[in-house]
Protein backbone atom coordinates (compact mmCIF):
# COMPACT_ATOMS: atom_id res chain seq x y z
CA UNK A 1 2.71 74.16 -33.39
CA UNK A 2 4.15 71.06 -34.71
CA UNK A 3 5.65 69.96 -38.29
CA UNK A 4 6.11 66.34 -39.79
CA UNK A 5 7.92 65.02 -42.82
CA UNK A 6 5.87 62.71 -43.91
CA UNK A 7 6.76 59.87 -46.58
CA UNK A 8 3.82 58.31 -48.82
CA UNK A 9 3.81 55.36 -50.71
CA UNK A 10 1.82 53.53 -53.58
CA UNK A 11 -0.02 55.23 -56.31
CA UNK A 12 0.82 59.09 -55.70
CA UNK A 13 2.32 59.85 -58.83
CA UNK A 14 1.06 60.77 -61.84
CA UNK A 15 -2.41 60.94 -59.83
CA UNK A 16 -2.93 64.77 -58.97
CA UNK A 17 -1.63 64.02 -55.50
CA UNK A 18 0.46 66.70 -54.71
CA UNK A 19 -2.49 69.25 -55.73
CA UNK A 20 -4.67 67.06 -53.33
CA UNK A 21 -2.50 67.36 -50.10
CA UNK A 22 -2.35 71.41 -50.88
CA UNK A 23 -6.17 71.61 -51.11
CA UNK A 24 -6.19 69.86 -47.91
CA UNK A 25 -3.25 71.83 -46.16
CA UNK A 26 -5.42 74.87 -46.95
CA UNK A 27 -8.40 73.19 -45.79
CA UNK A 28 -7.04 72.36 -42.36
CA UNK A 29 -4.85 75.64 -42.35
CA UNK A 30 -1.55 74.01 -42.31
CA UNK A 31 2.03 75.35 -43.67
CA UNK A 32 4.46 73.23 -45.74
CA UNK A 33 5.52 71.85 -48.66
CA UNK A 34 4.93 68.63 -51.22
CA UNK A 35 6.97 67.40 -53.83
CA UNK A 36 7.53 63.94 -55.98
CA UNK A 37 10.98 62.02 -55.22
CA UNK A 38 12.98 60.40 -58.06
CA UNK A 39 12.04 56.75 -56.58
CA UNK A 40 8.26 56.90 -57.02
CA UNK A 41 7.16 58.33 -54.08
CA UNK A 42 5.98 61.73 -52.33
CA UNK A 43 7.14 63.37 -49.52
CA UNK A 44 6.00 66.66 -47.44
CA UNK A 45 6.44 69.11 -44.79
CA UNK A 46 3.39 70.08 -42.99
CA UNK A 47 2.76 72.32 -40.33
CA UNK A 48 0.38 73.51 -37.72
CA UNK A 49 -1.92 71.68 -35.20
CA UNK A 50 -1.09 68.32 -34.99
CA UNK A 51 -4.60 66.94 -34.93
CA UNK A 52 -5.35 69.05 -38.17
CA UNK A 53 -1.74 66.76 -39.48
CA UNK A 54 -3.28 63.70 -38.85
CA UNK A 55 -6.54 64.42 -40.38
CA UNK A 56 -5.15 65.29 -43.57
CA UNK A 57 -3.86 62.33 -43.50
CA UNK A 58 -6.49 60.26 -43.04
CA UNK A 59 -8.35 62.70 -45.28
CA UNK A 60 -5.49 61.34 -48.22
CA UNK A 61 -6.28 58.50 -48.40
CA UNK A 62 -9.63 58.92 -49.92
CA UNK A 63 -9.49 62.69 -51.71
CA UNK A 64 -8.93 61.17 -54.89
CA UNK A 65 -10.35 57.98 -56.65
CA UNK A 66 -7.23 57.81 -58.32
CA UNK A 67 -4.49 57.84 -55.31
CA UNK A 68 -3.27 54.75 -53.67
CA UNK A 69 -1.54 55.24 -50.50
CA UNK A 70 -0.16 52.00 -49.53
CA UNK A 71 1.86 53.25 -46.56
CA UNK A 72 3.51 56.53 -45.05
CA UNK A 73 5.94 57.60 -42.55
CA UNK A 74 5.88 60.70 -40.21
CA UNK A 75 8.54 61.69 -38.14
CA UNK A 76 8.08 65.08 -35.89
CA UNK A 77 10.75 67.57 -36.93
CA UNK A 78 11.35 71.21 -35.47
CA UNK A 79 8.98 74.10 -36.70
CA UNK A 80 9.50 76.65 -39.66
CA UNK A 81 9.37 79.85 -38.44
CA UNK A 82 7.04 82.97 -40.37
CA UNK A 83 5.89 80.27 -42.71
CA UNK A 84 2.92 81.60 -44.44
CA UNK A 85 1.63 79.08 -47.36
CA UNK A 86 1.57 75.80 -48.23
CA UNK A 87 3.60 74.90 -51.80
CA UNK A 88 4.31 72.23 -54.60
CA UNK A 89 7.48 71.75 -55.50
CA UNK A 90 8.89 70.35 -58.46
């Protein structure tokens, strides 16, 4: 079990993107959280395999017509334990 913080950047707000990434952390059975940050961007915790990680990833990038992801960061960071769901926050 692994779990990333993961930093996106370019059109992600404003876009439905947060609702994307938990329709994919559901579809690829991962654990975390998204939310917007004051400077534009969105940022996330996501946990589980870290194969199924990087797919959602790569699966971001073209969920929506209307997201943009220009770049991202994703740095490993230690594991949640007994998380059950995957959440927005706000």
């Amino acid at each position: 079990m692994k779990r990333y913080y993961v930093i996106f950047e370019g059109q992600v707000q404003g876009v439905g993107f947060r609702w994307v990434l938990m329709r994919l952390a559901h579809m690829y059975n991962l654990t975390g959280w998204v939310r917007n940050r004051d400077d534009g961007r969105v940022d996330c915790e996501l946990q589980g395999d870290a194969v199924s990680i990087f797919d959602l990833i790569a699966k971001a990038h073209s969920a929506s017509y209307y997201v943009r992801i220009d770049n991202y960061s994703a740095k490993e960071i230690e594991p949640v334990e007994h998380e059950t769901g995957f959440d927005v926050h706000y």
